[in-house]
C-alpha atoms as a PDB file:
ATOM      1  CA  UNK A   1     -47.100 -65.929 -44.795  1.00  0.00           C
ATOM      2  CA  UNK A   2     -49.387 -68.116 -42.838  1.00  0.00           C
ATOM      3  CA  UNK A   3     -48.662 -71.415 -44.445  1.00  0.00           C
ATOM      4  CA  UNK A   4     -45.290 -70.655 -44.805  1.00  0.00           C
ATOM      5  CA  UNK A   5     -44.947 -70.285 -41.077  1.00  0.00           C
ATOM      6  CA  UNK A   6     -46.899 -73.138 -39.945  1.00  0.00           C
ATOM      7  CA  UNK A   7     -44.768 -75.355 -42.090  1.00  0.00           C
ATOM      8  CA  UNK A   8     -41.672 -73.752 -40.637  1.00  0.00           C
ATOM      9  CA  UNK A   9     -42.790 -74.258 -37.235  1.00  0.00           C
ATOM     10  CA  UNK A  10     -44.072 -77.943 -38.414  1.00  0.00           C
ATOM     11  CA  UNK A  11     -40.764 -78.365 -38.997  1.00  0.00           C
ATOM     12  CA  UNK A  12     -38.714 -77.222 -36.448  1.00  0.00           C
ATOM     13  CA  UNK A  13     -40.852 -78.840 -33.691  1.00  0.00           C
ATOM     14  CA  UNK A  14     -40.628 -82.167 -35.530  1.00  0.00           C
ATOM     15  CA  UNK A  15     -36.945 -82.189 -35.445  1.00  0.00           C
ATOM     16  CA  UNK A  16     -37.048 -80.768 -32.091  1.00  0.00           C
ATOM     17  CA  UNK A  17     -39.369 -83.939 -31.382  1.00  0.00           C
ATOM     18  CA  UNK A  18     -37.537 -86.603 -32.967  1.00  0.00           C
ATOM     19  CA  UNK A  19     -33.906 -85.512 -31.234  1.00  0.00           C
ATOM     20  CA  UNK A  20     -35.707 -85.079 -27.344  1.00  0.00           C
ATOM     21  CA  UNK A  21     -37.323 -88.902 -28.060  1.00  0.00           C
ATOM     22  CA  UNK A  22     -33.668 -89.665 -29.362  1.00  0.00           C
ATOM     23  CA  UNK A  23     -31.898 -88.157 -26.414  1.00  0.00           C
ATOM     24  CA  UNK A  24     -34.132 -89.208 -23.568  1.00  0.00           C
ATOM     25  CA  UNK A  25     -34.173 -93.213 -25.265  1.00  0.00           C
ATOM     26  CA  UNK A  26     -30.360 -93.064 -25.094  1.00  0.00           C
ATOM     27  CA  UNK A  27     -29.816 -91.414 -21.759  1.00  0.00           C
ATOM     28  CA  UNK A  28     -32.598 -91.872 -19.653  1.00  0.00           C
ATOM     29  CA  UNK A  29     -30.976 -91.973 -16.026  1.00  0.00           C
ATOM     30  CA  UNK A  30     -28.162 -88.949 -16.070  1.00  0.00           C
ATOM     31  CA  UNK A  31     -26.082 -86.404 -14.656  1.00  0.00           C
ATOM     32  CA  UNK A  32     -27.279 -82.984 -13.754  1.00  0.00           C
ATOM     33  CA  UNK A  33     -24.959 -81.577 -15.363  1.00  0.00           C
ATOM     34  CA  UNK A  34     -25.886 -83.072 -19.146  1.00  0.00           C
ATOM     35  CA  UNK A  35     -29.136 -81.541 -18.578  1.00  0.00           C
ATOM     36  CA  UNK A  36     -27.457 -78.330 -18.354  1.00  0.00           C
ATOM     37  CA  UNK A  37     -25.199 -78.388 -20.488  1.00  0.00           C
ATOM     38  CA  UNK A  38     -28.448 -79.164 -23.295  1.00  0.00           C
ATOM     39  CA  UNK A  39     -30.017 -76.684 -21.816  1.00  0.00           C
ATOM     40  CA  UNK A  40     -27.395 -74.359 -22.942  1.00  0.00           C
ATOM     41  CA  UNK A  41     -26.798 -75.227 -25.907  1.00  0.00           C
ATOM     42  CA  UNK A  42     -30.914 -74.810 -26.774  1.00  0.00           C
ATOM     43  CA  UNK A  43     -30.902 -71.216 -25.468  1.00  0.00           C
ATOM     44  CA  UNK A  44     -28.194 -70.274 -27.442  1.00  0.00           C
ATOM     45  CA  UNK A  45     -30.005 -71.761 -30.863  1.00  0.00           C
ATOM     46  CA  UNK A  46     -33.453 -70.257 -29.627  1.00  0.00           C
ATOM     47  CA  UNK A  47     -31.945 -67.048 -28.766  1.00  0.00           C
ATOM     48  CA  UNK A  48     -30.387 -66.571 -31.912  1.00  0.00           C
ATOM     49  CA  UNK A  49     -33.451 -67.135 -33.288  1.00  0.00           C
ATOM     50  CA  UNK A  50     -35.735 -64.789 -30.721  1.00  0.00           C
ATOM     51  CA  UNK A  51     -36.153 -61.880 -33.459  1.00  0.00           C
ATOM     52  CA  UNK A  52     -38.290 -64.539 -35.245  1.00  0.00           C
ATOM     53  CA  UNK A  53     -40.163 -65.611 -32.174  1.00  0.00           C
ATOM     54  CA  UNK A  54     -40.833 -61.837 -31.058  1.00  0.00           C
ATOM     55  CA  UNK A  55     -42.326 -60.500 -34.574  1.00  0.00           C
ATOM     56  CA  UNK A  56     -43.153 -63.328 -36.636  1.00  0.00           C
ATOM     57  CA  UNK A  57     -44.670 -65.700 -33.593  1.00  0.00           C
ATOM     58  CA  UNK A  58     -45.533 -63.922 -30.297  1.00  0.00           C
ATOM     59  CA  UNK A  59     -46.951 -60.393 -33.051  1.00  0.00           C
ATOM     60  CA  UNK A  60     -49.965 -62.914 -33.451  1.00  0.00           C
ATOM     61  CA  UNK A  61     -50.797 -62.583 -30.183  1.00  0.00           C
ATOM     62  CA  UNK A  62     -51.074 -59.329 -28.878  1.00  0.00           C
ATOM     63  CA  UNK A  63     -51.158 -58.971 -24.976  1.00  0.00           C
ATOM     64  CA  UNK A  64     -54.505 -57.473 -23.565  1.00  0.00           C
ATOM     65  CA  UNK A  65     -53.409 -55.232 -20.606  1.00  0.00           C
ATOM     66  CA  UNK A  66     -50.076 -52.792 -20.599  1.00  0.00           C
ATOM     67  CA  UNK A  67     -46.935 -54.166 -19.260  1.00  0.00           C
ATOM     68  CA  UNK A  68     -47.409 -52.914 -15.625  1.00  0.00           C
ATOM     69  CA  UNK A  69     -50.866 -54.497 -15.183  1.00  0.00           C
ATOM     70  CA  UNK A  70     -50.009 -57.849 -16.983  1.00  0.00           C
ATOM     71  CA  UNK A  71     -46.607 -57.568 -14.204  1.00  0.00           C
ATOM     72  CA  UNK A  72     -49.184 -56.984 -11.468  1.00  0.00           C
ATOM     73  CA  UNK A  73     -51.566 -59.593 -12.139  1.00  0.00           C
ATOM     74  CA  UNK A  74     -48.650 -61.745 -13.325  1.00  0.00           C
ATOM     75  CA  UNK A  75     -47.084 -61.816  -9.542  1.00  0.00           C
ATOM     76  CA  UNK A  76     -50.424 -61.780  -7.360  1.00  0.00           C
ATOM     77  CA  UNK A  77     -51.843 -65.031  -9.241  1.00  0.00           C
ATOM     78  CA  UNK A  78     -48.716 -66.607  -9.509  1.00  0.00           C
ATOM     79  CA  UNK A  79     -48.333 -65.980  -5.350  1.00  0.00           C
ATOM     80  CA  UNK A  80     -51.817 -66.433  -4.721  1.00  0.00           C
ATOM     81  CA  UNK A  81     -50.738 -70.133  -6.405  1.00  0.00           C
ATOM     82  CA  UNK A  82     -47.148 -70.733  -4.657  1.00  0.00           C
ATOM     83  CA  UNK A  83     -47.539 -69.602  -1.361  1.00  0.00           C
ATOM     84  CA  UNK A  84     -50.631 -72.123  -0.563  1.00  0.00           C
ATOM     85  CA  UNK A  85     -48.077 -74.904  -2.337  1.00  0.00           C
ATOM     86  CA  UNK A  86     -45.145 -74.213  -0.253  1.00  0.00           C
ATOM     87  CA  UNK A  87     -46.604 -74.182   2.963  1.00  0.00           C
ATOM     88  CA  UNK A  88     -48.461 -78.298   2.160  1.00  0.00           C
ATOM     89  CA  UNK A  89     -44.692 -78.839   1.310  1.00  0.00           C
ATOM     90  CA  UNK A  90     -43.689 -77.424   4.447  1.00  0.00           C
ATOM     91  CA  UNK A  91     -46.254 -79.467   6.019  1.00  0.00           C
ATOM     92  CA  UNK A  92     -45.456 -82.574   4.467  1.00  0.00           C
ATOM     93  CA  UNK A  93     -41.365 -82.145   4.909  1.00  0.00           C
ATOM     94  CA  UNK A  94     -42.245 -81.787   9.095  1.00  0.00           C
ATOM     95  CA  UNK A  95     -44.602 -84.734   8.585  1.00  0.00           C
ATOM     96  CA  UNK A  96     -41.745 -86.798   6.694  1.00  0.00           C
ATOM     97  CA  UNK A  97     -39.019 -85.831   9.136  1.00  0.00           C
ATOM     98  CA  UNK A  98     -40.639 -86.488  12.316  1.00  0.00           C
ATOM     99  CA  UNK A  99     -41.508 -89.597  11.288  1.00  0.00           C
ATOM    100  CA  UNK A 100     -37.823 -90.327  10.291  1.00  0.00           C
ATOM    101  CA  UNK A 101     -36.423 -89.043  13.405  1.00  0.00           C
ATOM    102  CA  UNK A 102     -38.745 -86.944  15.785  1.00  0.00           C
ATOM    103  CA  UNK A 103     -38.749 -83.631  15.899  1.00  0.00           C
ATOM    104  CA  UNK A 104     -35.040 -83.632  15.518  1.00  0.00           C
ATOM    105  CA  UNK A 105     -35.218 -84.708  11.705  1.00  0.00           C
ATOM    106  CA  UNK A 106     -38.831 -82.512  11.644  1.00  0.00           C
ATOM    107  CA  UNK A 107     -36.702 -79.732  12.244  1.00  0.00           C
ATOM    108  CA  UNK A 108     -33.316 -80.422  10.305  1.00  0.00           C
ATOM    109  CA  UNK A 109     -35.630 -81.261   7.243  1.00  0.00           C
ATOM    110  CA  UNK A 110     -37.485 -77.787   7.178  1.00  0.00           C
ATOM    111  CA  UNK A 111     -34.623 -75.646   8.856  1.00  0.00           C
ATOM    112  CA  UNK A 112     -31.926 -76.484   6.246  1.00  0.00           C
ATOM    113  CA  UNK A 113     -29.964 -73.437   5.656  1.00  0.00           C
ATOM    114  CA  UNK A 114     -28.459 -74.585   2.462  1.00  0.00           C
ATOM    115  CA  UNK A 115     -32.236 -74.288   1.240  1.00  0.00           C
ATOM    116  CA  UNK A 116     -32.035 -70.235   0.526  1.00  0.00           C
ATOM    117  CA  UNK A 117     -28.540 -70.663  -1.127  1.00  0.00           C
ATOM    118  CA  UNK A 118     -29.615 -73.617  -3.670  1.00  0.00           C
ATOM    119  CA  UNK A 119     -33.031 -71.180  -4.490  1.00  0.00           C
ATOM    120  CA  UNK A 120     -30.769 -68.599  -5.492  1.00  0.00           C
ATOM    121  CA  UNK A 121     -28.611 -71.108  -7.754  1.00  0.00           C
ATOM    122  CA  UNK A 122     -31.762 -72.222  -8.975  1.00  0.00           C
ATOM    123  CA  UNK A 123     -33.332 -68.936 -10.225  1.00  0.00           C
ATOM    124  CA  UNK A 124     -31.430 -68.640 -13.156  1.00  0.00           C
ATOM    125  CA  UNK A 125     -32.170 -72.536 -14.203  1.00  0.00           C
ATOM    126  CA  UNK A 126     -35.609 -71.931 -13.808  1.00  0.00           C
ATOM    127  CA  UNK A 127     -35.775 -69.055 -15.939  1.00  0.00           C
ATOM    128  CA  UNK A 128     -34.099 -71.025 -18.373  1.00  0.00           C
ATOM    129  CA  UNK A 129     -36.535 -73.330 -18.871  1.00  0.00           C
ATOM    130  CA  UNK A 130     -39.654 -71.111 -18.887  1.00  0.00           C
ATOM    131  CA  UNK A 131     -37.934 -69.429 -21.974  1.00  0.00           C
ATOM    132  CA  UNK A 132     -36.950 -72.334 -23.647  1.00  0.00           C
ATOM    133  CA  UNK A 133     -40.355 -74.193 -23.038  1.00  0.00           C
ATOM    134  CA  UNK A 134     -43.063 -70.794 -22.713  1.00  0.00           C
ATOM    135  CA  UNK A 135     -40.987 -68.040 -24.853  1.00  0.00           C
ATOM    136  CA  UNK A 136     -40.431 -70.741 -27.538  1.00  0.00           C
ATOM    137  CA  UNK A 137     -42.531 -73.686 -27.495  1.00  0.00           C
ATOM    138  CA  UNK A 138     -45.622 -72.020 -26.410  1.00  0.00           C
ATOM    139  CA  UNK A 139     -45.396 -69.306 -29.271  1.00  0.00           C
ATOM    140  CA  UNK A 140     -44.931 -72.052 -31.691  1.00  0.00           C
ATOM    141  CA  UNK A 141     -47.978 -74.447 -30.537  1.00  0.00           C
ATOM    142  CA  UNK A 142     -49.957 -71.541 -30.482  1.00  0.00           C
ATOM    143  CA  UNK A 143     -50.136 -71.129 -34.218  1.00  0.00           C
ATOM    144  CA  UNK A 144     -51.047 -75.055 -35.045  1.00  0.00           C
ATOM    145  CA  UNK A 145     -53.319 -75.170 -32.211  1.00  0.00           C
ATOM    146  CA  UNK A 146     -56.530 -74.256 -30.219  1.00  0.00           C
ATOM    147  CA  UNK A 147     -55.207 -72.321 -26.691  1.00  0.00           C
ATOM    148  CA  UNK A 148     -55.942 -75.037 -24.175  1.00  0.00           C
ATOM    149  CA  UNK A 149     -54.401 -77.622 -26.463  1.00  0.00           C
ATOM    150  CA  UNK A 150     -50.991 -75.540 -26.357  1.00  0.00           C
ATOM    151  CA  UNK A 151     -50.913 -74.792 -22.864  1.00  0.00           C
ATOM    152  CA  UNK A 152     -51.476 -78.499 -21.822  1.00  0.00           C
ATOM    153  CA  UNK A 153     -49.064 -79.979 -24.303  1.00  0.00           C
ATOM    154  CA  UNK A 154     -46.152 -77.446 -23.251  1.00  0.00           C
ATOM    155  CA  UNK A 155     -46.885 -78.275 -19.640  1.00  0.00           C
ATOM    156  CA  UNK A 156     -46.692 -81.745 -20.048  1.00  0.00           C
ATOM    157  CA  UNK A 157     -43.320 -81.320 -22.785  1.00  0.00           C
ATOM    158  CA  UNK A 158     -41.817 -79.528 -20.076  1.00  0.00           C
ATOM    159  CA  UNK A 159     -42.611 -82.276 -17.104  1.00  0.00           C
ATOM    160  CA  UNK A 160     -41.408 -85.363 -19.966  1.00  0.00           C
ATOM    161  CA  UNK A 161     -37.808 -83.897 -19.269  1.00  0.00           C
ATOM    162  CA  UNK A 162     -37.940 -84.893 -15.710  1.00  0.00           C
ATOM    163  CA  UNK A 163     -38.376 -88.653 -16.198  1.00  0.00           C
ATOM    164  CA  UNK A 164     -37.757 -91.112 -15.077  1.00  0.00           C
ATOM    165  CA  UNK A 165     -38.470 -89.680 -11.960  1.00  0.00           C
ATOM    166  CA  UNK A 166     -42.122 -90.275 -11.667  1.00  0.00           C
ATOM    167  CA  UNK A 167     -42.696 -88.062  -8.566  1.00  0.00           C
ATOM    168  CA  UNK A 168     -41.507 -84.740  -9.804  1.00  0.00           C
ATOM    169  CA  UNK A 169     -42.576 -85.576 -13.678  1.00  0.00           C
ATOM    170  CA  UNK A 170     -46.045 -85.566 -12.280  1.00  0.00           C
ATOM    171  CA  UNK A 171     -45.887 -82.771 -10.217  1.00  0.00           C
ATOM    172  CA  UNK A 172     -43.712 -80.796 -13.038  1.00  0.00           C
ATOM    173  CA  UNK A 173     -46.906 -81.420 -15.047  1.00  0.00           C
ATOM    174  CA  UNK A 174     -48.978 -79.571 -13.081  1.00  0.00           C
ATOM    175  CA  UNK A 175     -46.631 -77.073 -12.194  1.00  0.00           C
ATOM    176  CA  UNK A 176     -46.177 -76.502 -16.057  1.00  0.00           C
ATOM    177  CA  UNK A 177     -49.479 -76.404 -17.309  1.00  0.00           C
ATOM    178  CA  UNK A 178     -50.053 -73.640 -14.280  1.00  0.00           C
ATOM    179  CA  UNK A 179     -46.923 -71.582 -15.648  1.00  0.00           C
ATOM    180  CA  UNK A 180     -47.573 -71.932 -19.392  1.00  0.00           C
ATOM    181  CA  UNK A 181     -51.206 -70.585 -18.850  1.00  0.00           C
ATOM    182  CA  UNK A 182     -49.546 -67.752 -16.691  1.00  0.00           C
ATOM    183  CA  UNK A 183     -47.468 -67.045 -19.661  1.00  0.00           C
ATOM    184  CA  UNK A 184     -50.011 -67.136 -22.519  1.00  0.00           C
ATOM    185  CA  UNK A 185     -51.957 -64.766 -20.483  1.00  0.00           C
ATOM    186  CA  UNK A 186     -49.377 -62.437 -19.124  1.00  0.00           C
ATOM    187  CA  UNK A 187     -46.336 -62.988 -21.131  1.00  0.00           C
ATOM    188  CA  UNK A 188     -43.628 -62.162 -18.209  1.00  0.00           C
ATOM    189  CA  UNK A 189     -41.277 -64.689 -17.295  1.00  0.00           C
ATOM    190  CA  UNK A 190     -39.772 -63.766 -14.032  1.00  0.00           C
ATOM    191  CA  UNK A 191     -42.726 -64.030 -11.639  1.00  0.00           C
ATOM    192  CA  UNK A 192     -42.924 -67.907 -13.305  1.00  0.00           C
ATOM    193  CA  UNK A 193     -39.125 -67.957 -12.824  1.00  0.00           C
ATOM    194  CA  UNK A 194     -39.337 -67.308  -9.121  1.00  0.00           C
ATOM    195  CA  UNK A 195     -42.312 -69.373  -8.357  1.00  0.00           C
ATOM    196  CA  UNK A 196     -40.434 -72.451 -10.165  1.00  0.00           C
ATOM    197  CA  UNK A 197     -37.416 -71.898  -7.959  1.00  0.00           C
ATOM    198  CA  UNK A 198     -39.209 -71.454  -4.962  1.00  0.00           C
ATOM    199  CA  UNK A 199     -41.375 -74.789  -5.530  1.00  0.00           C
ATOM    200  CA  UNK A 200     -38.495 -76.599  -6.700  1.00  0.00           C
ATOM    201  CA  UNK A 201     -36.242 -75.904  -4.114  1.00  0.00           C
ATOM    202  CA  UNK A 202     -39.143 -76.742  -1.772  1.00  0.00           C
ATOM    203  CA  UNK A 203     -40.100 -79.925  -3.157  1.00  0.00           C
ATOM    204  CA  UNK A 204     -36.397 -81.275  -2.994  1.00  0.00           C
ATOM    205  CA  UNK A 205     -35.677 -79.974   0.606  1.00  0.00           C
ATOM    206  CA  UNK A 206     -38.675 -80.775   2.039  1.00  0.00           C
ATOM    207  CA  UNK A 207     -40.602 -83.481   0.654  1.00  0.00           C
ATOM    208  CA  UNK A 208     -37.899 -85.180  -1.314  1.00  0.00           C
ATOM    209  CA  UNK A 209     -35.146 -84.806   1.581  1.00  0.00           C
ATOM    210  CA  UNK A 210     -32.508 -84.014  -0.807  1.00  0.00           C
ATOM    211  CA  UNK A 211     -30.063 -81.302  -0.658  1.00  0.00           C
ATOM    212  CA  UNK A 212     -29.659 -79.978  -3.805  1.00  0.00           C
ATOM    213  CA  UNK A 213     -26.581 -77.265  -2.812  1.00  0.00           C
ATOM    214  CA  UNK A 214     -24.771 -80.658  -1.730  1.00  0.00           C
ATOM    215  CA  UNK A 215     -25.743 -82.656  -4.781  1.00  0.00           C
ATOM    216  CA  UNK A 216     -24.618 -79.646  -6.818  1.00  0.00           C
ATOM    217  CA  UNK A 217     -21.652 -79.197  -4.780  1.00  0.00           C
ATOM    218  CA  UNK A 218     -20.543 -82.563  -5.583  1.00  0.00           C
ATOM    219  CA  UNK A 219     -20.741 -82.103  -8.942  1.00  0.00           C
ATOM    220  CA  UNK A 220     -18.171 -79.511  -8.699  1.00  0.00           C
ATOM    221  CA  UNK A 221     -15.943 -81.841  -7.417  1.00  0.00           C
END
């Protein structure tokens, strides 16, 4: 069963491989949307296949603690993380702003009210991604590999999908590697879900300036 596994997992994560180099060559500068709409169309492959992944993949790895403790733990670290985070991104938005436009722009920057609306869009994209890249990938690397080995190569998979945007890729790679280890530790998504949402919708408003409820907004359009 072991061998047969890791050359089923060999497999699939070549494929997966070859088709991401394939797709990100081809279209390297695109719309939101495409990204969601792949998106998509992974989760509903992965969860069709999420039977497998539960009792053949994550079985190997037993968790440590009961559910309610590795919940617990799962939410205090991943605060004890975000919080600090947000608040240099608050920091850095006022910074930004005033120097744009005085306390004015200090003030629109940080006090955008669009900002709650496009975290609660964002939830459910976040969560996305930590299944498709810690629910599935994770599992899988786990297998082949030694633990840190995994953890840093699903982090950094997971920041590659942001190019060519070399801002965020580099601060999705940290960001990853911090919520694959949560993860592989815990295994509960939605504390990583809402810290990705929260930092994301941060990073845009504040230290990036954009407003992602407009730029999704106009999509609509």
């Amino acid at each position: 069963m072991g061998q047969t596994l890791r050359r089923r997992i060999l497999t699939e994560l070549f494929v997966l491989g070859v088709l991401t180099i394939v797709f990100l060559v081809l279209f390297p500068k695109r719309a939101t949307y495409i990204d969601v709409l792949l998106a998509l169309f992974a989760l509903c492959l992965i969860a069709s296949n999420a039977r497998f992944t539960r009792n053949s993949i994550w079985a190997q790895f037993p968790p440590k603690e009961d559910l309610r403790t590795r919940v617990r733990r799962s939410y205090l670290l991943a605060s004890a993380v975000t919080i600090p985070v947000i608040l240099a991104f608050a920091a850095i938005g006022l910074a930004l702003g005033y120097r744009e436009s005085g306390w004015d722009g200090a003030w629109a920057r940080f006090l955008n009210y669009h900002l709650p609306i496009a975290f609660v869009l964002y939830l459910p994209w976040a969560l996305l991604q930590q299944f498709l890249f810690q629910f599935y990938l994770l599992g899988r690397l786990l297998t082949l590999f030694p633990a840190p080995v995994s953890v840093v190569a699903t982090g950094m998979a997971y920041s590659l999908v942001h190019l060519p945007d070399i801002g965020v890729t580099l601060a999705a790679a940290v960001a990853g590697i911090f919520w694959t280890f949560l993860y592989r530790r815990y295994r509960v998504l939605l504390p990583l879900g809402l810290s990705h949402a929260l930092l994301g919708s941060t990073f845009y408003y504040w230290v990036y300036g954009h407003d992602l409820f407009m730029v999704w907004k106009e999509m609509l359009q």
